[in-house]
C-alpha atoms as a PDB file:
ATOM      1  CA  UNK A   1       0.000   0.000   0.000  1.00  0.00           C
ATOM      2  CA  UNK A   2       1.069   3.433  -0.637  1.00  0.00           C
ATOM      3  CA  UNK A   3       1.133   6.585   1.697  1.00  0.00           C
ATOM      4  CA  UNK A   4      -1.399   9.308   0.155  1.00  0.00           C
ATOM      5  CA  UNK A   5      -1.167  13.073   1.272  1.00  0.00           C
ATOM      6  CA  UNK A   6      -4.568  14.516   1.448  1.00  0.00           C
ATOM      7  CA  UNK A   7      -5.340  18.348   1.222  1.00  0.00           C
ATOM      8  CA  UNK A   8      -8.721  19.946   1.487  1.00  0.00           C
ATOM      9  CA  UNK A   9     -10.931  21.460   3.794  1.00  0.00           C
ATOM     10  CA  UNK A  10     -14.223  21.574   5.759  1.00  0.00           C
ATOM     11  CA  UNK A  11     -16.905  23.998   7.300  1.00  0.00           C
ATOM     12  CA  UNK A  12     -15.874  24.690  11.117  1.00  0.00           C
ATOM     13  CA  UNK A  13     -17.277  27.280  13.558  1.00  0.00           C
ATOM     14  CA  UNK A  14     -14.351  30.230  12.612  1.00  0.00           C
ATOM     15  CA  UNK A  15     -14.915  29.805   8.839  1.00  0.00           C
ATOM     16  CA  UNK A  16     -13.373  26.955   6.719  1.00  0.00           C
ATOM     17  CA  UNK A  17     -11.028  24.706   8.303  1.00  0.00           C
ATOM     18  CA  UNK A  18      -7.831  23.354   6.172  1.00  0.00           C
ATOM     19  CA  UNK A  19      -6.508  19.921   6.725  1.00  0.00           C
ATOM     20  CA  UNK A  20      -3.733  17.677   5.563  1.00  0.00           C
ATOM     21  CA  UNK A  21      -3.225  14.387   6.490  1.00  0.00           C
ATOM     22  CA  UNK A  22      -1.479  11.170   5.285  1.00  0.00           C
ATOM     23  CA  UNK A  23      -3.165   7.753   4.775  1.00  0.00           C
ATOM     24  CA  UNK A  24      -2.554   4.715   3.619  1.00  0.00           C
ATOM     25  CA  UNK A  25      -4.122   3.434   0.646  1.00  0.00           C
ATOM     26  CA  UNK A  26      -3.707   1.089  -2.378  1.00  0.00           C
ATOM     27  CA  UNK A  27      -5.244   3.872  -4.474  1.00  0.00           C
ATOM     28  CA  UNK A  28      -6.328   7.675  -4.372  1.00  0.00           C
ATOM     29  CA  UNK A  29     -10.259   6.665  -4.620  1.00  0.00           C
ATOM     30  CA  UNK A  30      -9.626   4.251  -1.299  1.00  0.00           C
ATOM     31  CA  UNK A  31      -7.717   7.297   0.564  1.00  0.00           C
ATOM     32  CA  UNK A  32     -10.492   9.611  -0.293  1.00  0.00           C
ATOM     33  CA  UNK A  33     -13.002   7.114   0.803  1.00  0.00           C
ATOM     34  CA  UNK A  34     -10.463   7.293   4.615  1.00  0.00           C
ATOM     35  CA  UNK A  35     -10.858  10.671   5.011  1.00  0.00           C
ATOM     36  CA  UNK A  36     -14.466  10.750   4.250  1.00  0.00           C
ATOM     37  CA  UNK A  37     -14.739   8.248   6.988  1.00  0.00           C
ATOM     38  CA  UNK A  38     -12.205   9.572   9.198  1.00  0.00           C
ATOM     39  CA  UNK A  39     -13.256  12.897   9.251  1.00  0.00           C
ATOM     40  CA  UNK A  40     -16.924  12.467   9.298  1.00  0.00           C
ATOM     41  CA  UNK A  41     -16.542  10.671  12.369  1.00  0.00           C
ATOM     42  CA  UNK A  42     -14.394  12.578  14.167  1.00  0.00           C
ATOM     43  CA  UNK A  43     -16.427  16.345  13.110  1.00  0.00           C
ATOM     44  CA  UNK A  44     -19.204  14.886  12.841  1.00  0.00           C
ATOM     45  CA  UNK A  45     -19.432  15.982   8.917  1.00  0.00           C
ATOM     46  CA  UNK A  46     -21.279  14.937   5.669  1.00  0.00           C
ATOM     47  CA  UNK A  47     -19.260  13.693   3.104  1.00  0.00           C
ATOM     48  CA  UNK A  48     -20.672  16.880   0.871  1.00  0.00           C
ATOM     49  CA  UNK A  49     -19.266  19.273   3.883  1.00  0.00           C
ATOM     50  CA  UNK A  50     -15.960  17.754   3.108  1.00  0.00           C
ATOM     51  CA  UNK A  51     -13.943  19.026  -0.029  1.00  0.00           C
ATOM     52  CA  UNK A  52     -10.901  17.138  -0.885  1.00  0.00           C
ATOM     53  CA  UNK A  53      -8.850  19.725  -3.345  1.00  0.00           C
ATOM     54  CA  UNK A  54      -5.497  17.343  -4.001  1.00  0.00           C
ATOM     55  CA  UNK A  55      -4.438  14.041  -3.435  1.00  0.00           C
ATOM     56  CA  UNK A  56      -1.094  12.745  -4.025  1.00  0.00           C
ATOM     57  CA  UNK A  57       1.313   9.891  -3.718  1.00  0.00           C
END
């Protein structure tokens, strides 16, 4: 599996929030679907609240 860096951002109580965060994935889809997961769970977000602008290798 390969290590993914994942930029984007989601709606927080100051205005948009930015994130970055490395995951583990055997492809970009599956690392998108991670933070989807990840940070819906932890935010308690939507997957439409969260926009994922880059992913890379």
């Amino acid at each position: 599996m390969s290590t993914y860096t994942v930029r984007g951002s989601f709606p927080a109580r100051d205005g948009p929030q930015e994130f970055e965060t490395e995951v583990e994935a055997p492809n970009e889809n599956v690392a998108e679907e991670r933070i989807f997961s990840n940070l819906g769970s932890q935010h308690n977000l939507k997957r439409t609240q969260i926009t994922i602008d880059e992913v890379a290798a």
